[in-house]
PDB file of N, CA and C in Angstrom:
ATOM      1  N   UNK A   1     164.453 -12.962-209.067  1.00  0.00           N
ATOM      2  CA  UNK A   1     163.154 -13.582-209.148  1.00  0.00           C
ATOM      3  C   UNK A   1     163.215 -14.927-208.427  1.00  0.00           C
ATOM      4  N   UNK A   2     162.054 -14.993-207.552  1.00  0.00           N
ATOM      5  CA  UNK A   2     162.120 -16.530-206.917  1.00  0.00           C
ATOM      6  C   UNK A   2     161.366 -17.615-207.881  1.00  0.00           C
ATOM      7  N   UNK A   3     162.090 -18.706-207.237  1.00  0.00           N
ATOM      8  CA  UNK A   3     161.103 -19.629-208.318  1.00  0.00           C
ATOM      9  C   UNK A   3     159.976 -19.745-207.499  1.00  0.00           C
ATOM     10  N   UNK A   4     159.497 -21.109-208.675  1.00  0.00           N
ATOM     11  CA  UNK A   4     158.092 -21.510-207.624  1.00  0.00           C
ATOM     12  C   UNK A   4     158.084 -22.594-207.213  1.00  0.00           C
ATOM     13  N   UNK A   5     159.228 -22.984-206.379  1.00  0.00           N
ATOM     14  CA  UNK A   5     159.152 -23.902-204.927  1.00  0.00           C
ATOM     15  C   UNK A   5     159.183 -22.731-204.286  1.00  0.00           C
ATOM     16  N   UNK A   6     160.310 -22.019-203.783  1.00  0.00           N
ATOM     17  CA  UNK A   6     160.169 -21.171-203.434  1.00  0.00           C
ATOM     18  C   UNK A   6     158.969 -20.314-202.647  1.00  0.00           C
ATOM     19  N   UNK A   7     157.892 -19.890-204.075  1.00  0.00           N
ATOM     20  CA  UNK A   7     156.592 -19.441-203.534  1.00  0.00           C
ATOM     21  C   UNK A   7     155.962 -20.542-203.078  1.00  0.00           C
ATOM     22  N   UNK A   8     155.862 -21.432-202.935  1.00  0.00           N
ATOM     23  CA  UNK A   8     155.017 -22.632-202.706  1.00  0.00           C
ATOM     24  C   UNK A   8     155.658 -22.913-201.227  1.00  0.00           C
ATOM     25  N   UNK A   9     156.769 -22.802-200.792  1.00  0.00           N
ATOM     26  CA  UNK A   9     157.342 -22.981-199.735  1.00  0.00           C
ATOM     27  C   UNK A   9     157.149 -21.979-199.097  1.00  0.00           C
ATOM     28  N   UNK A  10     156.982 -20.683-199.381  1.00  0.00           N
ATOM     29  CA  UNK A  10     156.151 -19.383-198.867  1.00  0.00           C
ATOM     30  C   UNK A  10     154.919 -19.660-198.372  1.00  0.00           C
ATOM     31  N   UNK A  11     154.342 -20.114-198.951  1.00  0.00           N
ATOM     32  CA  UNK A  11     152.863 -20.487-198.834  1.00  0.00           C
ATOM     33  C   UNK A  11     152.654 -21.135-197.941  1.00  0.00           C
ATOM     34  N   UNK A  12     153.250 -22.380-198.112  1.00  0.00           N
ATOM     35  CA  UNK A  12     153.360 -23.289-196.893  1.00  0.00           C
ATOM     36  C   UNK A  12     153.451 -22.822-195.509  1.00  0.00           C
ATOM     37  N   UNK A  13     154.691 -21.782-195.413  1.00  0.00           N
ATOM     38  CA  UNK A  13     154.434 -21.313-194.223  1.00  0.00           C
ATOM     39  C   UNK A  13     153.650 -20.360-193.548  1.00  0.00           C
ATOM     40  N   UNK A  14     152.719 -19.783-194.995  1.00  0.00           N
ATOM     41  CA  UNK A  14     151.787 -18.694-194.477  1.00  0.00           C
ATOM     42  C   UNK A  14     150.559 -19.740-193.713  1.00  0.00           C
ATOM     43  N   UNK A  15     150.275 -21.023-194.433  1.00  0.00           N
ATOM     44  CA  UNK A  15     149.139 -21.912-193.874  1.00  0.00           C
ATOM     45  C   UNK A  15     149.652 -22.240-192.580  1.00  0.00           C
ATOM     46  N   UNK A  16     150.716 -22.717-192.449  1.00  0.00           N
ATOM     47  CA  UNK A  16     151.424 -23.444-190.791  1.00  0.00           C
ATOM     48  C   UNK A  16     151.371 -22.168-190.160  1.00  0.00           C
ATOM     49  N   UNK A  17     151.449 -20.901-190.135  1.00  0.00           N
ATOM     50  CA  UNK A  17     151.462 -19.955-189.241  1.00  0.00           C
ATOM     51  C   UNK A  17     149.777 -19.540-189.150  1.00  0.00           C
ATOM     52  N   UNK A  18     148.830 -19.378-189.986  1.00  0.00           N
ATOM     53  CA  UNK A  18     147.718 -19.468-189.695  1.00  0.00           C
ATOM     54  C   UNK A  18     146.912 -20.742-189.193  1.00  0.00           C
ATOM     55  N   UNK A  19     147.625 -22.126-189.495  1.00  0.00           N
ATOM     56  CA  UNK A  19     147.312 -22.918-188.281  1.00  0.00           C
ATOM     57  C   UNK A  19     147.627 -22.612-186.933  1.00  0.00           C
ATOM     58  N   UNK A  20     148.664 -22.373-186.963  1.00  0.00           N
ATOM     59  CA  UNK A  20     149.400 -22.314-185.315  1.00  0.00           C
ATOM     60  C   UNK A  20     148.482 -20.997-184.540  1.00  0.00           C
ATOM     61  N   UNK A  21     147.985 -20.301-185.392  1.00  0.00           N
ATOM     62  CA  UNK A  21     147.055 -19.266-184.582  1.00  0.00           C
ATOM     63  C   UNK A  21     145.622 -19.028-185.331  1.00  0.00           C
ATOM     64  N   UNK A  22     145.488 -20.431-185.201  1.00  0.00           N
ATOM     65  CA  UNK A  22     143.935 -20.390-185.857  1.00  0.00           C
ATOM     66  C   UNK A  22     142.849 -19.872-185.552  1.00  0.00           C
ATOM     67  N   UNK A  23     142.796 -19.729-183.636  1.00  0.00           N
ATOM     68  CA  UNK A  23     141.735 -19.412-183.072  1.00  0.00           C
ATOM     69  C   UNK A  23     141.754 -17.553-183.078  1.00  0.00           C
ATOM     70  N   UNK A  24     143.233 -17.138-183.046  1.00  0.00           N
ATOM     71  CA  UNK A  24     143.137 -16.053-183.160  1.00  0.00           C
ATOM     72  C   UNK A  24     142.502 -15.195-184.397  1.00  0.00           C
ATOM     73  N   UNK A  25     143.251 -16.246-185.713  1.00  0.00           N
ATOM     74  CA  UNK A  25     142.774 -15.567-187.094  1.00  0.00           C
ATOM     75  C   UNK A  25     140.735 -16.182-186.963  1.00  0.00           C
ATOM     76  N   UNK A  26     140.576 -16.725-186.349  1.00  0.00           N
ATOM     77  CA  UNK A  26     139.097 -16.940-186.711  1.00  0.00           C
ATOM     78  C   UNK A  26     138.275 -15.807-185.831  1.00  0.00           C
ATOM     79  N   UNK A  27     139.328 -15.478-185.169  1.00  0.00           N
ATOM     80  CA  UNK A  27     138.461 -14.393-184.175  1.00  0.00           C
ATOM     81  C   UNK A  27     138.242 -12.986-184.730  1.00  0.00           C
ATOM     82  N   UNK A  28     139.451 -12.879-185.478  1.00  0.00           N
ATOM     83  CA  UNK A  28     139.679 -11.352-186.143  1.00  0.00           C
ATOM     84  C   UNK A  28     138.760 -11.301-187.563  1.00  0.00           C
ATOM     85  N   UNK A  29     138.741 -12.515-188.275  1.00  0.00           N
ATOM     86  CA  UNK A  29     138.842 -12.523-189.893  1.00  0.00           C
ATOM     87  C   UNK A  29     138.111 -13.773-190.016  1.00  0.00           C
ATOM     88  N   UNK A  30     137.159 -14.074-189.077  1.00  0.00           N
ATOM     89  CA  UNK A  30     136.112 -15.739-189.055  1.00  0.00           C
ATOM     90  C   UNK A  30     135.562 -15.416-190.429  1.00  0.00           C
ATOM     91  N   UNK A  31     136.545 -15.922-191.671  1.00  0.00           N
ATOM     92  CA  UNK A  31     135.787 -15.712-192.654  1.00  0.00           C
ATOM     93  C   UNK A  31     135.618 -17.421-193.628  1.00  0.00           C
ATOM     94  N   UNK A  32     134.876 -17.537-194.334  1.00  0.00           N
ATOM     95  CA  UNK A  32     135.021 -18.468-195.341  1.00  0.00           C
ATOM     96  C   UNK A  32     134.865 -18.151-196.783  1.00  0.00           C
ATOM     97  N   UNK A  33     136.422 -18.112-197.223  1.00  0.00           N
ATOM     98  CA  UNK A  33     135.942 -17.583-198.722  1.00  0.00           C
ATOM     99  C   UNK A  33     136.998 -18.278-199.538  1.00  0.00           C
ATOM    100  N   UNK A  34     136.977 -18.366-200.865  1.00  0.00           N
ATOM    101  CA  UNK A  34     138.100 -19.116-201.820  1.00  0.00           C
ATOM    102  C   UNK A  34     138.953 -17.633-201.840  1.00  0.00           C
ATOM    103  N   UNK A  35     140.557 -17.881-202.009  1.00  0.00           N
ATOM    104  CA  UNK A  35     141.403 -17.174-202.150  1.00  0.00           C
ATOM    105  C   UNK A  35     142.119 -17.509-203.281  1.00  0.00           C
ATOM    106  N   UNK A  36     142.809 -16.896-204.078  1.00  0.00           N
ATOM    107  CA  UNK A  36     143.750 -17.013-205.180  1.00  0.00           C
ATOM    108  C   UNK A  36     145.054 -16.224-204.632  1.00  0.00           C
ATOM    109  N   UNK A  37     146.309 -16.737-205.065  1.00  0.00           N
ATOM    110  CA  UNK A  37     147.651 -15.876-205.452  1.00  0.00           C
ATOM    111  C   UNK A  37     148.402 -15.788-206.864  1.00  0.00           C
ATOM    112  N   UNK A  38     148.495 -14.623-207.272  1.00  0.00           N
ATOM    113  CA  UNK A  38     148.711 -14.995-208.753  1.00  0.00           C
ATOM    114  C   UNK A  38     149.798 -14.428-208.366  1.00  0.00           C
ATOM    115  N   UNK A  39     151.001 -15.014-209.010  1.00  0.00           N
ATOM    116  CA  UNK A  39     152.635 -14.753-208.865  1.00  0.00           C
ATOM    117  C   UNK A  39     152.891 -13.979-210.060  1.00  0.00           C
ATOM    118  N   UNK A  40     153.085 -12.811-210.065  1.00  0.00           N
ATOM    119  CA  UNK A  40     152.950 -12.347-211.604  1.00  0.00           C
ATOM    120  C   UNK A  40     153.786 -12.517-212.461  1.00  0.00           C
ATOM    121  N   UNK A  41     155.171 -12.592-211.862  1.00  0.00           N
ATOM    122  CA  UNK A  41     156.357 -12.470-212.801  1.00  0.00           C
ATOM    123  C   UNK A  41     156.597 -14.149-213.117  1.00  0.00           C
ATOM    124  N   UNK A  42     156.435 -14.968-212.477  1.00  0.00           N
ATOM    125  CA  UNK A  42     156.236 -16.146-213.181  1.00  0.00           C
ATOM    126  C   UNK A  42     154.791 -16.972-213.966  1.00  0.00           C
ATOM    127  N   UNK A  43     154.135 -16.524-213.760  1.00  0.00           N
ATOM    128  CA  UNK A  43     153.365 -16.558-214.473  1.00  0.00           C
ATOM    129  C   UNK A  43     152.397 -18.294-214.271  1.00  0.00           C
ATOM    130  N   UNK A  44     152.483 -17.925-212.494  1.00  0.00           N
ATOM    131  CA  UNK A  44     151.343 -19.116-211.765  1.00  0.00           C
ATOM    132  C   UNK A  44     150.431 -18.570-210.853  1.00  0.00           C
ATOM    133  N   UNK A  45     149.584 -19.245-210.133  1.00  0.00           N
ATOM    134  CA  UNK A  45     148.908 -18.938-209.284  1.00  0.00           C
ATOM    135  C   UNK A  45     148.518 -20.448-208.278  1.00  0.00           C
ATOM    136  N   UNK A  46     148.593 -19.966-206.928  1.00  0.00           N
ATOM    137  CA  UNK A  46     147.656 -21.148-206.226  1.00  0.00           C
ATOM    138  C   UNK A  46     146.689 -20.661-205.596  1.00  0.00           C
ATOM    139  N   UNK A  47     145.708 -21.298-205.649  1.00  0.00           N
ATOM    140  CA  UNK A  47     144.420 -21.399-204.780  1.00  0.00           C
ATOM    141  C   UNK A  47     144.123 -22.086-203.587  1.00  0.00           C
ATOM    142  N   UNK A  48     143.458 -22.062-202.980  1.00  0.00           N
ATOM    143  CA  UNK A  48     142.697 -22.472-201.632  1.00  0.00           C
ATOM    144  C   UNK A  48     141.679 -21.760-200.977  1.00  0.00           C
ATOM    145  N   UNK A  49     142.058 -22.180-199.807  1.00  0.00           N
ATOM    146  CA  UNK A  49     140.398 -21.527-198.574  1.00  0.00           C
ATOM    147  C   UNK A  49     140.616 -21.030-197.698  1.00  0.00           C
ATOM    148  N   UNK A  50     140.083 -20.064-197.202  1.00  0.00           N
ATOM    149  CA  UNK A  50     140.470 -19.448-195.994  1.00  0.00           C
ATOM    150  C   UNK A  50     139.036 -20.184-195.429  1.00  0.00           C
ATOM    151  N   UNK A  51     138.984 -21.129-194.485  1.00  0.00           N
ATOM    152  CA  UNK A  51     137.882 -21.740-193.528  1.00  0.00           C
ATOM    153  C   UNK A  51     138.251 -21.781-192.318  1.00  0.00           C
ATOM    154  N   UNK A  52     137.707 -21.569-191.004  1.00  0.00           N
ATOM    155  CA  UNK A  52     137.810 -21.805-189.542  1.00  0.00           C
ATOM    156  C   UNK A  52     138.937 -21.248-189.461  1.00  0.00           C
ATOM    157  N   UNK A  53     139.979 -19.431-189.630  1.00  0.00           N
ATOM    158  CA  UNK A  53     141.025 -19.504-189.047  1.00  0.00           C
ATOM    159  C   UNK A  53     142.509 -20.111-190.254  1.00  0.00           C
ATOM    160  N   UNK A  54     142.216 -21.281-191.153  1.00  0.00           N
ATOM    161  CA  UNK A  54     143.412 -21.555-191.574  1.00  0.00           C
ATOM    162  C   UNK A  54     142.953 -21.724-193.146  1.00  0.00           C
ATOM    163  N   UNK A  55     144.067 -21.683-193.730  1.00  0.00           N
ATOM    164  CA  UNK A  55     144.090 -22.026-195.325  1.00  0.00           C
ATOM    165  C   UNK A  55     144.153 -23.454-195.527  1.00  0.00           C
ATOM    166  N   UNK A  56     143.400 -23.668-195.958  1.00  0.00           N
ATOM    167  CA  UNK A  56     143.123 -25.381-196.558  1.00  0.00           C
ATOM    168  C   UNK A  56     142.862 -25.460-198.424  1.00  0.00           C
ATOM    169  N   UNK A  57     142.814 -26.821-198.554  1.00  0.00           N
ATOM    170  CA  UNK A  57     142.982 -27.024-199.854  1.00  0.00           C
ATOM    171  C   UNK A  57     143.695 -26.365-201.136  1.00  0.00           C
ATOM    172  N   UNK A  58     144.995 -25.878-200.712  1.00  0.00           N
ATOM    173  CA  UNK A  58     145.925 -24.971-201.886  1.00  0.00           C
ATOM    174  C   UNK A  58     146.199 -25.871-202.520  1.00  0.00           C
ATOM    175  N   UNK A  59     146.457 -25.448-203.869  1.00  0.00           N
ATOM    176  CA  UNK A  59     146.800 -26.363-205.035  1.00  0.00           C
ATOM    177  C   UNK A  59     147.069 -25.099-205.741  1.00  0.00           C
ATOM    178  N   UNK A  60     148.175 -25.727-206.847  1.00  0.00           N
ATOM    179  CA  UNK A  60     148.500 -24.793-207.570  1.00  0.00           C
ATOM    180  C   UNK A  60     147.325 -24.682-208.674  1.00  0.00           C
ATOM    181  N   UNK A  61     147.217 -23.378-209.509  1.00  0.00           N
ATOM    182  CA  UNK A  61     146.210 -23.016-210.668  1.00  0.00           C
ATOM    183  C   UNK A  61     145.574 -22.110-209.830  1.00  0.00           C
ATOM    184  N   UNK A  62     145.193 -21.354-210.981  1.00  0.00           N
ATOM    185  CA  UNK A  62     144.071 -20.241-210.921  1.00  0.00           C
ATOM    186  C   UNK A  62     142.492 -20.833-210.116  1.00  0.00           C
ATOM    187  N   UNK A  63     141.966 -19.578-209.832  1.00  0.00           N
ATOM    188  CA  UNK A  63     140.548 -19.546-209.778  1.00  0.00           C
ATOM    189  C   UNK A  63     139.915 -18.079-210.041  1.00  0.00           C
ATOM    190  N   UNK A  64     139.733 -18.281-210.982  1.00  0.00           N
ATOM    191  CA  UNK A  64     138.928 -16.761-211.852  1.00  0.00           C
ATOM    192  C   UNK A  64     137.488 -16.123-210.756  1.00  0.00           C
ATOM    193  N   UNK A  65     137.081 -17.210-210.158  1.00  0.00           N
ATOM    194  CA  UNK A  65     136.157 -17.050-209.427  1.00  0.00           C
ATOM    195  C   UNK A  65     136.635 -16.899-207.525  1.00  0.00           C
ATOM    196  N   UNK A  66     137.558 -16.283-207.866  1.00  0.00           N
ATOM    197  CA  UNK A  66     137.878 -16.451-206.314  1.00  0.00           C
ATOM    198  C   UNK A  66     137.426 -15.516-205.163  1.00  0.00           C
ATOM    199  N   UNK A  67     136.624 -15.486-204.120  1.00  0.00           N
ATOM    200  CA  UNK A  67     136.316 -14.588-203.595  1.00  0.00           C
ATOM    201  C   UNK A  67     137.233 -13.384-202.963  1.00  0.00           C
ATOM    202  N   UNK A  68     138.891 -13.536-203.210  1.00  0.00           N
ATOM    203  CA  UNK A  68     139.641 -12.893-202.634  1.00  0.00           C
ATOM    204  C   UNK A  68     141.054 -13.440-203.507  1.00  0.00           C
ATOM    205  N   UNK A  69     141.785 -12.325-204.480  1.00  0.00           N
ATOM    206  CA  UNK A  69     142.316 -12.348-205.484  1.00  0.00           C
ATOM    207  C   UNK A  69     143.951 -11.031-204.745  1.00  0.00           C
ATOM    208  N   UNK A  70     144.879 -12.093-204.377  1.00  0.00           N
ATOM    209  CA  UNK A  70     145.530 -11.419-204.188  1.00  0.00           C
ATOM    210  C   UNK A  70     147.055 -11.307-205.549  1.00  0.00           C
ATOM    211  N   UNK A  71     147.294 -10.484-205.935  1.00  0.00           N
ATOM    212  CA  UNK A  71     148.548 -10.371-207.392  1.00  0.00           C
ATOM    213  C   UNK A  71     149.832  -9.429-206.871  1.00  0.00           C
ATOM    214  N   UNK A  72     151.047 -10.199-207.305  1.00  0.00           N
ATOM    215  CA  UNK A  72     152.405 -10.019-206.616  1.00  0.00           C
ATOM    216  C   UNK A  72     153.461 -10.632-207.258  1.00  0.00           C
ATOM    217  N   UNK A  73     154.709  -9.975-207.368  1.00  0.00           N
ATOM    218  CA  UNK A  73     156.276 -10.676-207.927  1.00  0.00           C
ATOM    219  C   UNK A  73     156.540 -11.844-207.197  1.00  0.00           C
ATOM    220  N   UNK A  74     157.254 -12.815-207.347  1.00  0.00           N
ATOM    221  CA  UNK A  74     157.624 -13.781-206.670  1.00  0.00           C
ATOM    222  C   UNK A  74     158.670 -13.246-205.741  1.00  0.00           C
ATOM    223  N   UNK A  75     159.474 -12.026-205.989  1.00  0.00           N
ATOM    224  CA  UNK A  75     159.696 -11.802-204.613  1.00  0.00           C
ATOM    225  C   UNK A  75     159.268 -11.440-203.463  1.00  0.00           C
ATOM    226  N   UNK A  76     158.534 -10.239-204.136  1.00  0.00           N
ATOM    227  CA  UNK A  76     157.368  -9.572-203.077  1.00  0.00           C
ATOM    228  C   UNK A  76     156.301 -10.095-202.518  1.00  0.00           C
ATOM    229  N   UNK A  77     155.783 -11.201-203.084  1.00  0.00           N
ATOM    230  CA  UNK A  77     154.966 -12.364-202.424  1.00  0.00           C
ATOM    231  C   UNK A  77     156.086 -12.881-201.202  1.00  0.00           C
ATOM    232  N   UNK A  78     157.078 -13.435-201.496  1.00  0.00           N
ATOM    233  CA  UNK A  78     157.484 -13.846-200.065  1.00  0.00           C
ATOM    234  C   UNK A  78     158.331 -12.888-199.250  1.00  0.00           C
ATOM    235  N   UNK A  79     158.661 -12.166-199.772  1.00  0.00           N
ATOM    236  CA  UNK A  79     159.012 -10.497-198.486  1.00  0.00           C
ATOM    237  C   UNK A  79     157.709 -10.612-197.875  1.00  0.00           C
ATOM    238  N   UNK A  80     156.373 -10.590-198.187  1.00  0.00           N
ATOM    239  CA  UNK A  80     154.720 -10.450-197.487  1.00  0.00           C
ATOM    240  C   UNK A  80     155.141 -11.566-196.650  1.00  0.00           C
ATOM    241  N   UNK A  81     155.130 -12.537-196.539  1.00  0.00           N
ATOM    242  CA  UNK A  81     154.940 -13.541-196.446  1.00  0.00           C
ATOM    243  C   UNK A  81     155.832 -13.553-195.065  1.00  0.00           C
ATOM    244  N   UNK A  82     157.289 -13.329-195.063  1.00  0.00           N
ATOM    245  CA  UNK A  82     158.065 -13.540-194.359  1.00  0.00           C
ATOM    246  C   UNK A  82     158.237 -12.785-193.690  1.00  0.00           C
ATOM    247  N   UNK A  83     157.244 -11.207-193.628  1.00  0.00           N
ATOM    248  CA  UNK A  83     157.312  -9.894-192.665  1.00  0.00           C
ATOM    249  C   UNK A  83     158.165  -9.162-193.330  1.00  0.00           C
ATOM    250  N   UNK A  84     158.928  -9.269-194.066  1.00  0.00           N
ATOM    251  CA  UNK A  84     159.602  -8.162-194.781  1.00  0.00           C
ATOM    252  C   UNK A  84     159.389  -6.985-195.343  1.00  0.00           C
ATOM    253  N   UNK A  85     158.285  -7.299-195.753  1.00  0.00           N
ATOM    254  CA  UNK A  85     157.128  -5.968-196.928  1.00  0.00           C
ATOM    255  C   UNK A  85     156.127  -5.964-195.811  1.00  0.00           C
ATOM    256  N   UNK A  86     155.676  -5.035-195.485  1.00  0.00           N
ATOM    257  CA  UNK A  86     154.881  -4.056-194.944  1.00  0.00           C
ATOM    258  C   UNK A  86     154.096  -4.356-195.900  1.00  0.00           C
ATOM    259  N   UNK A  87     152.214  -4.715-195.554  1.00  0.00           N
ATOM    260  CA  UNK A  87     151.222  -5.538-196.343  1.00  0.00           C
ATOM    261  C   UNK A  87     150.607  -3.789-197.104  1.00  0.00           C
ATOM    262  N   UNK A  88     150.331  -2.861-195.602  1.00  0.00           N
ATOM    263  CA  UNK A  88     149.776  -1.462-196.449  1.00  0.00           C
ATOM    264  C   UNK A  88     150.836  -0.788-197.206  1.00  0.00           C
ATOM    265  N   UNK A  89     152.570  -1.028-197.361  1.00  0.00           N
ATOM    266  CA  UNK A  89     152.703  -0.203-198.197  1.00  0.00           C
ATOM    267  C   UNK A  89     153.060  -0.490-199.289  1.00  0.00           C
ATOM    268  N   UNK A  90     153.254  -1.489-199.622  1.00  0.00           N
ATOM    269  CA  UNK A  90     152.823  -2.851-200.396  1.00  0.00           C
ATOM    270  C   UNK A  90     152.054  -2.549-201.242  1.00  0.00           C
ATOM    271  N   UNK A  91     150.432  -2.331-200.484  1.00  0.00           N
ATOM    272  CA  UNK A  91     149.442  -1.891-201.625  1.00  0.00           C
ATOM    273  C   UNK A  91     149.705  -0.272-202.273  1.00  0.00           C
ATOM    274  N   UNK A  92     149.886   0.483-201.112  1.00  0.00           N
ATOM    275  CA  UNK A  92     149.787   2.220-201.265  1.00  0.00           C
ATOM    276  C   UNK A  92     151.188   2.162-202.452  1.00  0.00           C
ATOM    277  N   UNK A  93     152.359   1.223-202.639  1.00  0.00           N
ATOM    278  CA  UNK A  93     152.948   1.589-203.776  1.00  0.00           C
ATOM    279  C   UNK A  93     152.552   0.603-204.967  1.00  0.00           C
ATOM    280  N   UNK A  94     151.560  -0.008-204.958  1.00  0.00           N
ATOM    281  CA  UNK A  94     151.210  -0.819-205.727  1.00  0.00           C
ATOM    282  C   UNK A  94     151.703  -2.327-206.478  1.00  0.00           C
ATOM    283  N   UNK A  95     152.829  -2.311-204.994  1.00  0.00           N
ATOM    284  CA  UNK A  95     153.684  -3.590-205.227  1.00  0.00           C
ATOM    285  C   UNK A  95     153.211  -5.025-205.159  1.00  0.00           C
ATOM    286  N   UNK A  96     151.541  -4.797-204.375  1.00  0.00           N
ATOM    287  CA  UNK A  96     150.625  -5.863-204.379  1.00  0.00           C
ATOM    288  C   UNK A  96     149.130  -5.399-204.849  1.00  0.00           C
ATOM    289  N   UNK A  97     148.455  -6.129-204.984  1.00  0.00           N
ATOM    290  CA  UNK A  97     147.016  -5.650-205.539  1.00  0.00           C
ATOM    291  C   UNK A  97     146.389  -7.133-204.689  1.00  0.00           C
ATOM    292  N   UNK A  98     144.919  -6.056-204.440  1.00  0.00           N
ATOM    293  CA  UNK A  98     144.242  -7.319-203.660  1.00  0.00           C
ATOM    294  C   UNK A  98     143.143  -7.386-204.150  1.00  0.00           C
ATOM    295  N   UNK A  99     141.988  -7.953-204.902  1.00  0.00           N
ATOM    296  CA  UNK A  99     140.650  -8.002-204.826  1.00  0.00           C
ATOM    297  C   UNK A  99     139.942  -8.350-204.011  1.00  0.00           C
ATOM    298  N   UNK A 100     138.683  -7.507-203.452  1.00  0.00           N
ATOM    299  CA  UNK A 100     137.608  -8.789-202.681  1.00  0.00           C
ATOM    300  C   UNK A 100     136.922  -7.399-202.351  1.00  0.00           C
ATOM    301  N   UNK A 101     135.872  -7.855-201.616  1.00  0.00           N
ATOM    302  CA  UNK A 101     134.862  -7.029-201.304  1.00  0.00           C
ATOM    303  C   UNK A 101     135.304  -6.306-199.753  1.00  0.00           C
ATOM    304  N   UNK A 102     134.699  -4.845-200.024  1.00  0.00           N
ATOM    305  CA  UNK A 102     135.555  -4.271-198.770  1.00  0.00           C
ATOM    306  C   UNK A 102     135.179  -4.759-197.235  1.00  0.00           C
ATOM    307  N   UNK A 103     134.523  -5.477-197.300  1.00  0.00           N
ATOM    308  CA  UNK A 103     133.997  -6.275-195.924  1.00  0.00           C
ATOM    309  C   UNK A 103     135.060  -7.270-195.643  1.00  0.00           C
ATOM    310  N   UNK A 104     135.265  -7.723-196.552  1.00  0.00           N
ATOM    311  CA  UNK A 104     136.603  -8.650-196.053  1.00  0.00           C
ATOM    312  C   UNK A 104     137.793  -8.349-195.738  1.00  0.00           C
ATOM    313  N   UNK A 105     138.410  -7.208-196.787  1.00  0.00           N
ATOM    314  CA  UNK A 105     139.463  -6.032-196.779  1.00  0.00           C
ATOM    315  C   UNK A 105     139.671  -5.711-195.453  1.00  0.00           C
ATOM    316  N   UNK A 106     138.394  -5.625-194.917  1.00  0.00           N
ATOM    317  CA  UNK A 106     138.055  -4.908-193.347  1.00  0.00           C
ATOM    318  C   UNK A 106     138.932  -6.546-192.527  1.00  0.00           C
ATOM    319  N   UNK A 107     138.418  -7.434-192.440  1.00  0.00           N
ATOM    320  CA  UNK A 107     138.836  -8.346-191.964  1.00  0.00           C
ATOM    321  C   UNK A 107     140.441  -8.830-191.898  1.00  0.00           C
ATOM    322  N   UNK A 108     140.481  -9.020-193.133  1.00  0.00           N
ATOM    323  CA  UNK A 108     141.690  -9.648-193.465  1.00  0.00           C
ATOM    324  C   UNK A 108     142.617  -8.253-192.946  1.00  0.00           C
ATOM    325  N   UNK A 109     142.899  -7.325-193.374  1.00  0.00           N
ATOM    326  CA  UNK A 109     143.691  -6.231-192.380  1.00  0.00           C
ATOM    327  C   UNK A 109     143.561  -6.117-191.131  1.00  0.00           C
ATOM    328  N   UNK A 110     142.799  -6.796-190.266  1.00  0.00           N
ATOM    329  CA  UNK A 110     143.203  -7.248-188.909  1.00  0.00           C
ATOM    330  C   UNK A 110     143.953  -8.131-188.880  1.00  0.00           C
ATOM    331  N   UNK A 111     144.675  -8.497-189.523  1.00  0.00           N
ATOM    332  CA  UNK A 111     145.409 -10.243-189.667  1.00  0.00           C
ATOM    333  C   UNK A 111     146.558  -9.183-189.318  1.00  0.00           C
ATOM    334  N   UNK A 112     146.559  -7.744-190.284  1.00  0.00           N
ATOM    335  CA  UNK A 112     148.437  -6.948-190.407  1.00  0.00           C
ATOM    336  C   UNK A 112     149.077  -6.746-189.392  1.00  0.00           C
TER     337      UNK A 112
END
């Protein structure tokens, strides 16, 4: 089990890599919506934004209201993270779960 620097240091680099190709992710997935990660096996979550291309404002804690609710082990969050885990088979074995509306689903799987 990873801790949570760890995931937080995951994170970090999922935002610096969606900076570094911001114009691309705004082209595929130009979305604006609140996102959640709930780490399941430790038992946190951080939030932020997917706006213009990059993730802004993460902070750790929940958001019950999040327009896009992604749930995962602290390892398997950063296997995703780091290209290790394959994002569709991931879901198809149920090693991740994603919420959101399938319009975005549509989006955000152009990111894979």
């Amino acid at each position: 089990m990873a801790s949570v620097e760890e995931c937080r240091a995951a994170l970090d680099r999922l935002a610096a890599a969606l900076r570094d190709n911001a114009e691309e992710v705004r082209r595929k997935a130009g979305v604006d919506r609140t996102v959640v990660c709930r780490v399941t096996d430790l038992g946190i979550a951080f939030r932020g934004r997917l706006r213009h291309g990059e993730l802004v404002d993460v902070a750790e804690g929940d958001d019950p209201d999040a327009r896009i609710a992604l749930s995962a082990t602290s390892d398997d969050f950063i296997a995703l993270v780091d290209g290790e885990l394959d994002f569709v088979r991931a879901l198809a074995t149920r090693r991740v779960s994603v919420s959101a509306n399938p319009l975005d689903l549509l989006k955000l799987r152009s990111l894979l």
